[in-house]
N, C-alpha and C. Protein backbone atom coordinates (compact mmCIF):
# COMPACT_ATOMS: atom_id res chain seq x y z
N UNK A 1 57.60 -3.09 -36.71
CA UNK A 1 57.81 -1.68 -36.97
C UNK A 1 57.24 -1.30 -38.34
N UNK A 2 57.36 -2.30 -39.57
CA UNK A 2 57.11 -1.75 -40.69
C UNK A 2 55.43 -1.77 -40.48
N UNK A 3 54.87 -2.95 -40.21
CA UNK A 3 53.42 -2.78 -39.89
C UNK A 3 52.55 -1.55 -39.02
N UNK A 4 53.25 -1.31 -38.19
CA UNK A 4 53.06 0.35 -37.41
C UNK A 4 53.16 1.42 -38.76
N UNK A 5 54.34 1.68 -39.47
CA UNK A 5 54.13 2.77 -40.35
C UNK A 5 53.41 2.72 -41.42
N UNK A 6 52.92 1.50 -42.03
CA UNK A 6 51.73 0.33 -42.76
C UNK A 6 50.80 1.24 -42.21
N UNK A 7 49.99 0.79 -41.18
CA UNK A 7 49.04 1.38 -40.70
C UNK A 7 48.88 2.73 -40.65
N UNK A 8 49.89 3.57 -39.93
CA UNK A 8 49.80 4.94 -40.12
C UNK A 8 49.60 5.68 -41.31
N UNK A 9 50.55 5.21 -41.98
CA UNK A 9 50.28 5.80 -43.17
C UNK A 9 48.81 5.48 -44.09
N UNK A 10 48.46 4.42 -43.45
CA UNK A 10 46.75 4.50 -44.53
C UNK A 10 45.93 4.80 -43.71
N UNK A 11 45.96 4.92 -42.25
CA UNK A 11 45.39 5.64 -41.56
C UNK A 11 45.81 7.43 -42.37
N UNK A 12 46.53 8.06 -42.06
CA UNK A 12 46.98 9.52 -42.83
C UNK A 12 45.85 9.52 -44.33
N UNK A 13 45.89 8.86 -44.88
CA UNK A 13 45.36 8.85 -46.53
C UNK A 13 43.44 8.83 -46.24
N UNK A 14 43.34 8.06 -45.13
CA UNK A 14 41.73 8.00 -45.17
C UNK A 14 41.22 8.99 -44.16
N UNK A 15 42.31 9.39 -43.47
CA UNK A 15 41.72 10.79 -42.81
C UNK A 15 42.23 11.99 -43.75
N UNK A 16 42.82 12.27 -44.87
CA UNK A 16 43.18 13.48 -46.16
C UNK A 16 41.87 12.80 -46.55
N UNK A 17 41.72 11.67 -47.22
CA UNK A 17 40.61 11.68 -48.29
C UNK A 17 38.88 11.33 -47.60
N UNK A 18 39.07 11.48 -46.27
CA UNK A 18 37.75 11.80 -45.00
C UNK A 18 37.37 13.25 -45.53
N UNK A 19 38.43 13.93 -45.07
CA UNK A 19 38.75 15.53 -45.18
C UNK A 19 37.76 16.02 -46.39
N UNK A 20 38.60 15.17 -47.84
CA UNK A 20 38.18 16.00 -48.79
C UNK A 20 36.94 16.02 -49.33
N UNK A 21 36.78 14.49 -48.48
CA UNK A 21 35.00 14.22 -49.22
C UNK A 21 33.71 14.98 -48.42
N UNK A 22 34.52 15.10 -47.63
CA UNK A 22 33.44 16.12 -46.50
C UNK A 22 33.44 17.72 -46.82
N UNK A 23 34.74 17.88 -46.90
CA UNK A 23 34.71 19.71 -48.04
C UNK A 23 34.28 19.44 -48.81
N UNK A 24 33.78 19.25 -49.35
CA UNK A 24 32.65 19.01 -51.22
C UNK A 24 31.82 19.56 -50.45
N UNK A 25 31.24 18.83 -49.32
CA UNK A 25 29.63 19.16 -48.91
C UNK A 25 28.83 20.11 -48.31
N UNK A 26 30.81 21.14 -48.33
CA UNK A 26 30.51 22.62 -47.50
C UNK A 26 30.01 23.65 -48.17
N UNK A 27 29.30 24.22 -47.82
CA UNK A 27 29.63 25.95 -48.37
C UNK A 27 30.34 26.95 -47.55
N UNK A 28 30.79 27.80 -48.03
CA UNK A 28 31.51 28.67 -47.88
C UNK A 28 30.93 30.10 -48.23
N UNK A 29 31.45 31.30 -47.38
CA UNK A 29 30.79 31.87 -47.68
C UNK A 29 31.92 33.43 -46.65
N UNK A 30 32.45 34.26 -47.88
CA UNK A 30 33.18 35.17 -47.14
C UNK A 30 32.32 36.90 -46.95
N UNK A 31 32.10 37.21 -45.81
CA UNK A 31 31.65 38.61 -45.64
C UNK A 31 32.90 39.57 -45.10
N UNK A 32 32.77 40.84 -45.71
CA UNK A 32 33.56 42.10 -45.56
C UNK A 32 32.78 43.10 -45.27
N UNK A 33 33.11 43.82 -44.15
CA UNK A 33 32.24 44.59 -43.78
C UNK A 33 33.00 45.70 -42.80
N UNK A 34 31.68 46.97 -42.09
CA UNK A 34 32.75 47.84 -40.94
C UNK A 34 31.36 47.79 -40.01
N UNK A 35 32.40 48.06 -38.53
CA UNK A 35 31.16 47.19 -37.49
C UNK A 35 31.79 48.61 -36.82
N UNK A 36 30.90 48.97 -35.87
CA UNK A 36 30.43 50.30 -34.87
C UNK A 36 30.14 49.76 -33.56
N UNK A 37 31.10 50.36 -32.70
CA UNK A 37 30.44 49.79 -30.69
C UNK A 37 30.25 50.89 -30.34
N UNK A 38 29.58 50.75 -29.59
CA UNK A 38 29.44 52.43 -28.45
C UNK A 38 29.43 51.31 -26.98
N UNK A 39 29.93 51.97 -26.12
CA UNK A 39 30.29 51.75 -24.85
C UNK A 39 31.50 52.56 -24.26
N UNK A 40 31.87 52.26 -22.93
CA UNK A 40 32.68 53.06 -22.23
C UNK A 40 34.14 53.61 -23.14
N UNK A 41 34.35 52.31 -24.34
CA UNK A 41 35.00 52.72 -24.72
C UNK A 41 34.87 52.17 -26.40
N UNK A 42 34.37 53.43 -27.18
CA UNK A 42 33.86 53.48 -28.37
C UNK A 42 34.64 52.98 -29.35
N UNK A 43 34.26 52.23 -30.66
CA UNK A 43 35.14 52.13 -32.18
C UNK A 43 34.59 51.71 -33.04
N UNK A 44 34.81 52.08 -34.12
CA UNK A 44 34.34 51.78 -35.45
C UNK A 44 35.61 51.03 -36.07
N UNK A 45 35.31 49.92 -37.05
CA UNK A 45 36.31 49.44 -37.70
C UNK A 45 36.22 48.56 -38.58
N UNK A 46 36.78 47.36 -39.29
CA UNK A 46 36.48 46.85 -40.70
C UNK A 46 36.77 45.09 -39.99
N UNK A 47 36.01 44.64 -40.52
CA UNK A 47 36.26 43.23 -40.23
C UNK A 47 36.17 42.42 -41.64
N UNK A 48 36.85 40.89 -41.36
CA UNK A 48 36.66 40.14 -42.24
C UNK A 48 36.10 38.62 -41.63
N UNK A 49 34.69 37.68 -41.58
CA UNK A 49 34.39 36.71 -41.13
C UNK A 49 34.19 36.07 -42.13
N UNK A 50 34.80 34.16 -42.06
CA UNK A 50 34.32 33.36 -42.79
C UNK A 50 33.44 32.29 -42.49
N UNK A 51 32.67 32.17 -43.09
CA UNK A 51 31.53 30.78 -42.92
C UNK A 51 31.53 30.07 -43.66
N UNK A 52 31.18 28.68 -42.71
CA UNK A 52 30.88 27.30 -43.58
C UNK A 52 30.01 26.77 -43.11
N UNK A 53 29.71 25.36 -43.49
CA UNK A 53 28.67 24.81 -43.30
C UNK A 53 28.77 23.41 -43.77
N UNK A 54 28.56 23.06 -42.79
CA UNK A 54 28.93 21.34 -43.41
C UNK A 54 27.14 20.79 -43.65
N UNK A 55 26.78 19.48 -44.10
CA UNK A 55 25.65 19.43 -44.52
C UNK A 55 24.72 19.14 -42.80
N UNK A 56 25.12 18.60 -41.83
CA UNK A 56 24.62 18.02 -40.63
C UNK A 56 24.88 18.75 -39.43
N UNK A 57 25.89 19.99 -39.92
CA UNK A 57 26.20 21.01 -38.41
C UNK A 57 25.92 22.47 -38.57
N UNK A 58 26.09 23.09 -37.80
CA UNK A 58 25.60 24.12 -37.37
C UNK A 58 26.34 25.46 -38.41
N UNK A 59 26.31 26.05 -38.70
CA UNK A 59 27.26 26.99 -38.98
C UNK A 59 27.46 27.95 -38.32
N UNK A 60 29.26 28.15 -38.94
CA UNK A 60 30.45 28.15 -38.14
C UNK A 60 31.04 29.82 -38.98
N UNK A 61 31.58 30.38 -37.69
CA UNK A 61 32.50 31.41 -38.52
C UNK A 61 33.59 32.00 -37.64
N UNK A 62 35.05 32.19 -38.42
CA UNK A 62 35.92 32.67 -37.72
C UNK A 62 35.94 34.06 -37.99
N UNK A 63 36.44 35.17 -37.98
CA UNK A 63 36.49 35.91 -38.17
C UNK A 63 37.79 37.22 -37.37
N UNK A 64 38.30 38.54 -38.70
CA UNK A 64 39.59 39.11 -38.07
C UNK A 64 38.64 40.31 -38.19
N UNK A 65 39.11 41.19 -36.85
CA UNK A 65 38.47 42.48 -36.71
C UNK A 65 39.31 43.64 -36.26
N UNK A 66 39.43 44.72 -37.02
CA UNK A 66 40.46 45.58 -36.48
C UNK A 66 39.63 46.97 -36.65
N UNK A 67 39.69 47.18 -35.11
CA UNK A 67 38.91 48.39 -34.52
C UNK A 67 40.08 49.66 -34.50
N UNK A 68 39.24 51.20 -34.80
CA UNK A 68 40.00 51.68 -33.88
C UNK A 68 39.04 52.59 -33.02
N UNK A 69 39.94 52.92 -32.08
CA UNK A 69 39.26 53.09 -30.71
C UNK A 69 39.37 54.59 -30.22
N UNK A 70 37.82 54.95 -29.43
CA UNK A 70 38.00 56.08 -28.75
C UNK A 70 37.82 55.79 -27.48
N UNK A 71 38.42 56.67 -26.03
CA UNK A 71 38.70 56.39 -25.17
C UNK A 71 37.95 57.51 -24.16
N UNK A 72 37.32 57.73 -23.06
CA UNK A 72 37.13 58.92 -21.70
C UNK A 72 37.45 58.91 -21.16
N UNK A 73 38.21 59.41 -20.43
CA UNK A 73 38.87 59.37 -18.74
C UNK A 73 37.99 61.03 -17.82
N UNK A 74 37.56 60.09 -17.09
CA UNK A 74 37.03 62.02 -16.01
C UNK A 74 38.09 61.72 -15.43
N UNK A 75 38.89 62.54 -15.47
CA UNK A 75 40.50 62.97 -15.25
C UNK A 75 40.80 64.47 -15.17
N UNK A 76 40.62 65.22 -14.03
CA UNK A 76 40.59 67.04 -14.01
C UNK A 76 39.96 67.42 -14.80
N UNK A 77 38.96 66.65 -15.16
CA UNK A 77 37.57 67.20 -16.54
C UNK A 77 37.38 65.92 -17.14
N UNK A 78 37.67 66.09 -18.54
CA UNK A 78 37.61 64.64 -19.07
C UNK A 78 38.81 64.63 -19.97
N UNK A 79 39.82 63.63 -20.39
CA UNK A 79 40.62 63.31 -21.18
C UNK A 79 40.00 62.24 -22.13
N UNK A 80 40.99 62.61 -23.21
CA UNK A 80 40.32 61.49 -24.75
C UNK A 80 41.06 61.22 -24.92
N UNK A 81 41.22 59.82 -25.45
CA UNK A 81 42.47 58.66 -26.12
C UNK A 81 41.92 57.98 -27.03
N UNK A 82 42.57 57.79 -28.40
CA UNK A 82 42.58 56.62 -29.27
C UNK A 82 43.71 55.84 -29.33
N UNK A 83 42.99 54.60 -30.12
CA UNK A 83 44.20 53.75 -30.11
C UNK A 83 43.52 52.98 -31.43
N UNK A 84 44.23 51.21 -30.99
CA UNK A 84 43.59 50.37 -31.98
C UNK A 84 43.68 49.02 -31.17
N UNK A 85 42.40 48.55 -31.63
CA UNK A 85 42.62 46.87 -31.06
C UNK A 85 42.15 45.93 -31.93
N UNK A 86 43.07 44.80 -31.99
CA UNK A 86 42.37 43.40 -33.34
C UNK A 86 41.67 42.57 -31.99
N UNK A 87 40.87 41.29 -32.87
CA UNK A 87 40.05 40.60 -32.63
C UNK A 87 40.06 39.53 -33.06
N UNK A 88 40.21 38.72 -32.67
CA UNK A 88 39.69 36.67 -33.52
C UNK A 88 38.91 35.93 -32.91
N UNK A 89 37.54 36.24 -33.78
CA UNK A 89 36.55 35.57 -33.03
C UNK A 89 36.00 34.32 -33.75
N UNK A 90 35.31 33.31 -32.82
CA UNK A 90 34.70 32.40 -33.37
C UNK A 90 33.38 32.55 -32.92
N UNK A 91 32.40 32.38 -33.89
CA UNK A 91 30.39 32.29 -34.40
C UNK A 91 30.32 31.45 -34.30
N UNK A 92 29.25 30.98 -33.94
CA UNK A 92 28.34 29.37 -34.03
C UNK A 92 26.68 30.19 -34.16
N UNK A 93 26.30 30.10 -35.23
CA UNK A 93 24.43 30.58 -35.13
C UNK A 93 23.85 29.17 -34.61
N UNK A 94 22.96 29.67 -34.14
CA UNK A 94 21.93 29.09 -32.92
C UNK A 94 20.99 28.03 -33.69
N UNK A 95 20.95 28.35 -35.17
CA UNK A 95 19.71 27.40 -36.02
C UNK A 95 20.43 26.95 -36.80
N UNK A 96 20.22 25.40 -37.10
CA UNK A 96 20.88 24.80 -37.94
C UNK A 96 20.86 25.52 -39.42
N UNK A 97 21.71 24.74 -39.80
CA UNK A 97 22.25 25.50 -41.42
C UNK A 97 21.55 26.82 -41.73
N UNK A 98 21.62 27.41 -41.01
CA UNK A 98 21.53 28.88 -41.35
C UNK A 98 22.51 29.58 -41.24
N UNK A 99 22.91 30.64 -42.48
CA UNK A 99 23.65 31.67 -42.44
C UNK A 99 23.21 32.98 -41.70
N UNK A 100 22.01 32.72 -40.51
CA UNK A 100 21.40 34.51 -40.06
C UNK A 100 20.66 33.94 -39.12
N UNK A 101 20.63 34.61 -38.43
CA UNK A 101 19.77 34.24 -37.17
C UNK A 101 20.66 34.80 -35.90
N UNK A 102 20.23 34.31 -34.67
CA UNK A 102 20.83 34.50 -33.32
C UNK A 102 22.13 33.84 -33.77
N UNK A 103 23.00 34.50 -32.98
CA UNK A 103 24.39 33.56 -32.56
C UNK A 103 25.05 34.01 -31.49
N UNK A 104 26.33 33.00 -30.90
CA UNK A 104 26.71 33.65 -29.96
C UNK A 104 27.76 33.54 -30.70
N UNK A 105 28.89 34.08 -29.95
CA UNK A 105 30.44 34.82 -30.35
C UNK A 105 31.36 34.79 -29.53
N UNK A 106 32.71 34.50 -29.46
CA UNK A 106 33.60 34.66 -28.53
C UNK A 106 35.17 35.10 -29.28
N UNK A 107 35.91 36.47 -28.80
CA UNK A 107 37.23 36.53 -29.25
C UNK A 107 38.29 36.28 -27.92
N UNK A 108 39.19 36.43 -28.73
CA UNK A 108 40.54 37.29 -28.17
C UNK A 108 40.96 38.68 -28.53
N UNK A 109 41.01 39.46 -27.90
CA UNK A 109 41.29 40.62 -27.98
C UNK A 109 42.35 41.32 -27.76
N UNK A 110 43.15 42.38 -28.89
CA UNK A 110 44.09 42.75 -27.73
C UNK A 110 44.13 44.70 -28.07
N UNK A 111 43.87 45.98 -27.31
CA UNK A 111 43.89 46.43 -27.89
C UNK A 111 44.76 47.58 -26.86
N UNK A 112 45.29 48.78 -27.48
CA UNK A 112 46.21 49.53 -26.88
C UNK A 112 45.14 51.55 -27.15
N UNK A 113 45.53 52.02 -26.10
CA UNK A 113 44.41 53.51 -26.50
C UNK A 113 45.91 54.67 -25.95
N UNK A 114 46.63 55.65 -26.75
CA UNK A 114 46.79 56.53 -26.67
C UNK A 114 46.62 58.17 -25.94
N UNK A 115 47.23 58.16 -24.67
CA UNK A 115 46.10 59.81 -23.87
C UNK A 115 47.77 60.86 -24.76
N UNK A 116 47.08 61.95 -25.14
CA UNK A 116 48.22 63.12 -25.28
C UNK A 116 47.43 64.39 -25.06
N UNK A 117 48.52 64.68 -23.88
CA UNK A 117 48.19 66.30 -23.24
C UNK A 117 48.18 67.63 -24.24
N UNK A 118 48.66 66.90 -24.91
CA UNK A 118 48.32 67.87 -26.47
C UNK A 118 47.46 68.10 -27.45
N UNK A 119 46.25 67.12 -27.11
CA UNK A 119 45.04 67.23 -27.80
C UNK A 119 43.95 68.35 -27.14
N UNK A 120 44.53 68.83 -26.33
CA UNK A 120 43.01 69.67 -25.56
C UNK A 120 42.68 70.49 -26.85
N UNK A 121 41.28 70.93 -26.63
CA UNK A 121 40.29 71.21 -27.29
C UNK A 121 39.81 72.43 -26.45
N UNK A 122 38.56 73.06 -26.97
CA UNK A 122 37.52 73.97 -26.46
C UNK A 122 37.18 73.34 -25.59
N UNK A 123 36.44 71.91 -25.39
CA UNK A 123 35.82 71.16 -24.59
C UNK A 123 36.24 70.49 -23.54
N UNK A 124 37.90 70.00 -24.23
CA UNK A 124 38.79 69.17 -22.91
C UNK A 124 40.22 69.78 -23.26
N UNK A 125 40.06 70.43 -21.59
CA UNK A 125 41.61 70.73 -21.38
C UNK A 125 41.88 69.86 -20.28
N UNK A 126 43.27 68.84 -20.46
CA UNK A 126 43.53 68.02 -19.56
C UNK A 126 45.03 67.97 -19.86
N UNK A 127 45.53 67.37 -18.75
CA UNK A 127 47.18 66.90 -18.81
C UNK A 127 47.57 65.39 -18.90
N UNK A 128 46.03 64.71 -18.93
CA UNK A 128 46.06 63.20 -18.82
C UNK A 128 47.13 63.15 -19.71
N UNK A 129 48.08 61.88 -19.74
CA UNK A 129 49.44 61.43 -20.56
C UNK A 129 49.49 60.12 -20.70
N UNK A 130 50.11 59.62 -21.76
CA UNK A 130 50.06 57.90 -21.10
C UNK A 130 49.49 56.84 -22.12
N UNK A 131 50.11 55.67 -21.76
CA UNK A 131 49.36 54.71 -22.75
C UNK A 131 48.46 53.26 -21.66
N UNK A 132 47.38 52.89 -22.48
CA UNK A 132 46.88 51.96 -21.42
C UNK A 132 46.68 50.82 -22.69
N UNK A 133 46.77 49.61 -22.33
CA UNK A 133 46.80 48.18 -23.37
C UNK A 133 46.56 47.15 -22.26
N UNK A 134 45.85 46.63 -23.11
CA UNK A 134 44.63 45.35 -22.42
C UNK A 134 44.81 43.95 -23.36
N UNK A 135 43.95 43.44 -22.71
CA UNK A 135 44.10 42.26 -24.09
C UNK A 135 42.79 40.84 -22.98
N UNK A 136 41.68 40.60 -23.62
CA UNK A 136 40.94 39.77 -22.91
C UNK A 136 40.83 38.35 -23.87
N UNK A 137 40.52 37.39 -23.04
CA UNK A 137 40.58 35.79 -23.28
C UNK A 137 38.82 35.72 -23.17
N UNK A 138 38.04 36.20 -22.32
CA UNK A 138 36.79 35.70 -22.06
C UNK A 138 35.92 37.38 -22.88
N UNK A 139 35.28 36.79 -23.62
CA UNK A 139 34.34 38.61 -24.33
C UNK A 139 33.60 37.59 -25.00
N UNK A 140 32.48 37.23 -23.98
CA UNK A 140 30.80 36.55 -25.09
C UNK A 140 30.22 37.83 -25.32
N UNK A 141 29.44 37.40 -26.65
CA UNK A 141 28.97 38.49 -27.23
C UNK A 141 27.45 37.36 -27.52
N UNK A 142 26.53 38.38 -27.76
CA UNK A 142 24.96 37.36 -28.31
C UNK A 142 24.21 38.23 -29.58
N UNK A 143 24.56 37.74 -30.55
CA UNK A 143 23.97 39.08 -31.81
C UNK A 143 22.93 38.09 -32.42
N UNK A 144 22.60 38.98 -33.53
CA UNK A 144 21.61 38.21 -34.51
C UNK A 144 22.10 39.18 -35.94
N UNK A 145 22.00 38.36 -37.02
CA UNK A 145 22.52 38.82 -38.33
C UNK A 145 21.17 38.75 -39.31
N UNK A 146 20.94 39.48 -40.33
CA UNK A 146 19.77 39.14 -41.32
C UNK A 146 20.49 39.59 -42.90
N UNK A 147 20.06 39.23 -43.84
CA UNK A 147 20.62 39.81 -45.29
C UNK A 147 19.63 40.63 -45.08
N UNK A 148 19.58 42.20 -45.60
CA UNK A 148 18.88 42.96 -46.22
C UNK A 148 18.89 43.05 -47.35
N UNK A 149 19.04 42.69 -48.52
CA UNK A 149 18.74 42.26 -49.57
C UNK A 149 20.45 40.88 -49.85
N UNK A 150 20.28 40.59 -50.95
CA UNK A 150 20.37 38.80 -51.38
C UNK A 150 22.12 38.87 -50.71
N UNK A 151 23.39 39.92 -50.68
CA UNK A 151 24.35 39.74 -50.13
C UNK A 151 24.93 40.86 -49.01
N UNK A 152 24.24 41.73 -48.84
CA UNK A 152 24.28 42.65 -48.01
C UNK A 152 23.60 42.25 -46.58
N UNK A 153 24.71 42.06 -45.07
CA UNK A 153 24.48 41.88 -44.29
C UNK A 153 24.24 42.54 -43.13
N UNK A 154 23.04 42.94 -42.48
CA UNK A 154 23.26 44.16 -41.37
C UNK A 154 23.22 42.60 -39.90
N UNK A 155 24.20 42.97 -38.91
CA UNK A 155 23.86 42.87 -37.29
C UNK A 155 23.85 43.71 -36.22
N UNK A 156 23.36 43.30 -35.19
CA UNK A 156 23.58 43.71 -33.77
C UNK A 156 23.68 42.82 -33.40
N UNK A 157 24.64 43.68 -32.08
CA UNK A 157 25.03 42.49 -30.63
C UNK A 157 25.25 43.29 -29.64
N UNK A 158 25.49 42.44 -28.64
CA UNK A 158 25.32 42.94 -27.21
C UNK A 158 26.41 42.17 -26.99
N UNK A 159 27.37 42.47 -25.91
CA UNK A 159 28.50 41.55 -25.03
C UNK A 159 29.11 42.20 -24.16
N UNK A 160 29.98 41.80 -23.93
CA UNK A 160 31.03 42.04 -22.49
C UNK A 160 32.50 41.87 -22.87
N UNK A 161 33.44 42.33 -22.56
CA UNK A 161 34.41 41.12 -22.38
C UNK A 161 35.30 42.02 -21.37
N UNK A 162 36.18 41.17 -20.45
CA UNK A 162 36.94 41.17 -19.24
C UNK A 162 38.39 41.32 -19.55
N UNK A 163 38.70 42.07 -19.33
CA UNK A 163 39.97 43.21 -19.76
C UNK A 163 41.18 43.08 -18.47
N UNK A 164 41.83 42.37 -19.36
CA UNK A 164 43.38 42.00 -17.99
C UNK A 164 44.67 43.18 -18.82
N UNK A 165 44.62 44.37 -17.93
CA UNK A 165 45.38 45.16 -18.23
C UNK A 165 46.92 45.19 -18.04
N UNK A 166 47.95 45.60 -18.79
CA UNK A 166 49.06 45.57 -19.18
C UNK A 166 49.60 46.83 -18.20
N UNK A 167 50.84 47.09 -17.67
CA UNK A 167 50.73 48.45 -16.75
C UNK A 167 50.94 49.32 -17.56
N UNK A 168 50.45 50.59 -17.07
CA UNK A 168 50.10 51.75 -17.62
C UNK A 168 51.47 52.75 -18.38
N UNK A 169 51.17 53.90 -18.81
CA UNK A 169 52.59 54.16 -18.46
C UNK A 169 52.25 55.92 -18.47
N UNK A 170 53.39 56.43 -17.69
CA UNK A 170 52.67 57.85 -17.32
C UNK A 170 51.58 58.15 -16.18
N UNK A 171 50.62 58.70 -16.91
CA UNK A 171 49.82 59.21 -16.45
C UNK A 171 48.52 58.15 -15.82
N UNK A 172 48.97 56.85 -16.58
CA UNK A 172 47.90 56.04 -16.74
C UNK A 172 48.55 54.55 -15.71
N UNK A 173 47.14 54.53 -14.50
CA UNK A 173 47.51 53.85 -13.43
C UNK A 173 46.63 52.87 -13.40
N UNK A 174 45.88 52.72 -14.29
CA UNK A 174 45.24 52.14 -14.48
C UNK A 174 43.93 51.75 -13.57
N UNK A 175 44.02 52.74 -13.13
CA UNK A 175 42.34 52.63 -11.65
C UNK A 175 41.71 53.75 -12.68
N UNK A 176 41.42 54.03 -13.91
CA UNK A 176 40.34 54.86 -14.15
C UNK A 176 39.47 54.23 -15.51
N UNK A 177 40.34 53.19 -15.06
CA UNK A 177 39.54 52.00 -16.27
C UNK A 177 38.55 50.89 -15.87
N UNK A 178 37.48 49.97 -15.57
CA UNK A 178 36.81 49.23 -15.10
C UNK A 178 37.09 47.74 -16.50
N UNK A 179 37.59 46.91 -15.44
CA UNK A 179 37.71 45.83 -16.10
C UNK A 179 36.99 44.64 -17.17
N UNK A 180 35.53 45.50 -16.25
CA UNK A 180 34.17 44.70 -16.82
C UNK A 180 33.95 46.08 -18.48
N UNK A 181 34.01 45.40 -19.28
CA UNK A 181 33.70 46.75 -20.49
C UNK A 181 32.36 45.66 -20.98
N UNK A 182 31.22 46.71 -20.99
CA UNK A 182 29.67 46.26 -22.01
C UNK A 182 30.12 47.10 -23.29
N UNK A 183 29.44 46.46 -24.43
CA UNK A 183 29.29 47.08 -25.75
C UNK A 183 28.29 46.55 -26.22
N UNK A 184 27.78 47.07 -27.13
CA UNK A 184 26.85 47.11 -27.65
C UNK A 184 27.11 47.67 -29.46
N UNK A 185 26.66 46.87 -30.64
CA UNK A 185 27.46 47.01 -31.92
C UNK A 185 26.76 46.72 -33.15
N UNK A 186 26.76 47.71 -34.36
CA UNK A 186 26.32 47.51 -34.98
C UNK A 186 27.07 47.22 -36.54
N UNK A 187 26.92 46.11 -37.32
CA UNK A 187 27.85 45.85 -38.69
C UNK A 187 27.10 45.50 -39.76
N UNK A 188 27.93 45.83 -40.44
CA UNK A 188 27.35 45.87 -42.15
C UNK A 188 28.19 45.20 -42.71
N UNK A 189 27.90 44.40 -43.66
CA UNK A 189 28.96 43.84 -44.14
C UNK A 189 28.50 43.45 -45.92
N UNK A 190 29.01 42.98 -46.85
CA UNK A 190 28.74 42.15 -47.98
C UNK A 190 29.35 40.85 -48.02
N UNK A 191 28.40 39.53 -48.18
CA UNK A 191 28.50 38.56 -49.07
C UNK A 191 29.34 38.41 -49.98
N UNK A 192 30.06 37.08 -50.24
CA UNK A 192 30.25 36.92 -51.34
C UNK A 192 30.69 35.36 -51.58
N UNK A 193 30.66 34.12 -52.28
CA UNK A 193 30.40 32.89 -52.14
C UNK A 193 31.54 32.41 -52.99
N UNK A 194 32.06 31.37 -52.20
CA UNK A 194 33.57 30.57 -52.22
C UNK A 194 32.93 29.22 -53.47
N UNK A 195 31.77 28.71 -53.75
CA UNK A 195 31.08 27.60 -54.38
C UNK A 195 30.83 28.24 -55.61
């Protein structure tokens, strides 16, 4: 028994001091920025992604995104809804140790959109009512990132993601929503270095 916790325990010490000798060899690298979709269902919002880079792999980024959202329904004309939805996605770029280039992307999503019969306008008079909230596991996305000058970052991307809806409430039955949502997105962000 004592030889089992012998072992473990210097097993524990050479995987902490594996760990630390391999973070030396990273960079790091935090961007802040606000990213823009247009699709069926529109938002602008502020994100925060981090990158690293180990000396032999690819670089890597997690990243928190909090949208908020505009909504259409052709509903006795058209109805409008906002709401808000977060994001946690993970990056992998396509070329080794590069911070820019192609990458692909994948989150979790979860986001909720607001209808009130009290917003009509000149343009939309409707009685739509109701709240609709989603939340997807599968949303690939395929962008490409470049610096426009030395910490200022512009991208685009293109993706999808598959929307398992929550039931509606009110007005909202949820047949005027399509599960498959495309977007299409553009972000800006700034640099700034953890080394």
């Amino acid at each position: 028994m004592k030889k089992g916790i012998v072992i473990f325990v210097l097993f524990c010490f050479s995987f902490v001091f594996g760990q630390e000798k391999e973070a030396e060899n990273n960079i790091q690298i935090g961007s802040l920025g606000s990213s823009l979709y247009v699709g069926k269902i529109g938002s602008v919002g502020v994100f925060y992604e981090h990158y690293w880079e180990s000396c032999s792999n690819y670089v890597k980024a997690l990243g928190l995104e909090i949208n908020s959202l505009v909504a259409e329904v052709p509903q006795n004309g058209f109805s409008y809804g906002n709401g808000l939805e977060a994001r946690i996605g993970y990056k992998m770029y396509l070329v080794k140790q590069r911070f820019t280039g192609f990458y692909l992307k994948s989150s979790l999503v979860y986001g909720t959109i607001n209808f009130d019969e009290n917003n009509n306008s000149i343009f939309v008079n409707s009685n739509y009512n109701g709240k609709y909230s989603y939340f997807s596991v599968f949303s690939p996305e395929l962008g490409y990132d470049f610096l426009m000058v030395k910490k200022l970052r512009v991208g685009f991307n293109l993706g999808t993601q598959w929307q398992l809806e929550t039931k509606g409430t009110r007005d909202v039955d949820n047949q005027d929503f399509d599960n498959w949502i495309f977007r299409a997105g553009l972000r800006l962000s700034y640099d700034f270095h953890f080394n």
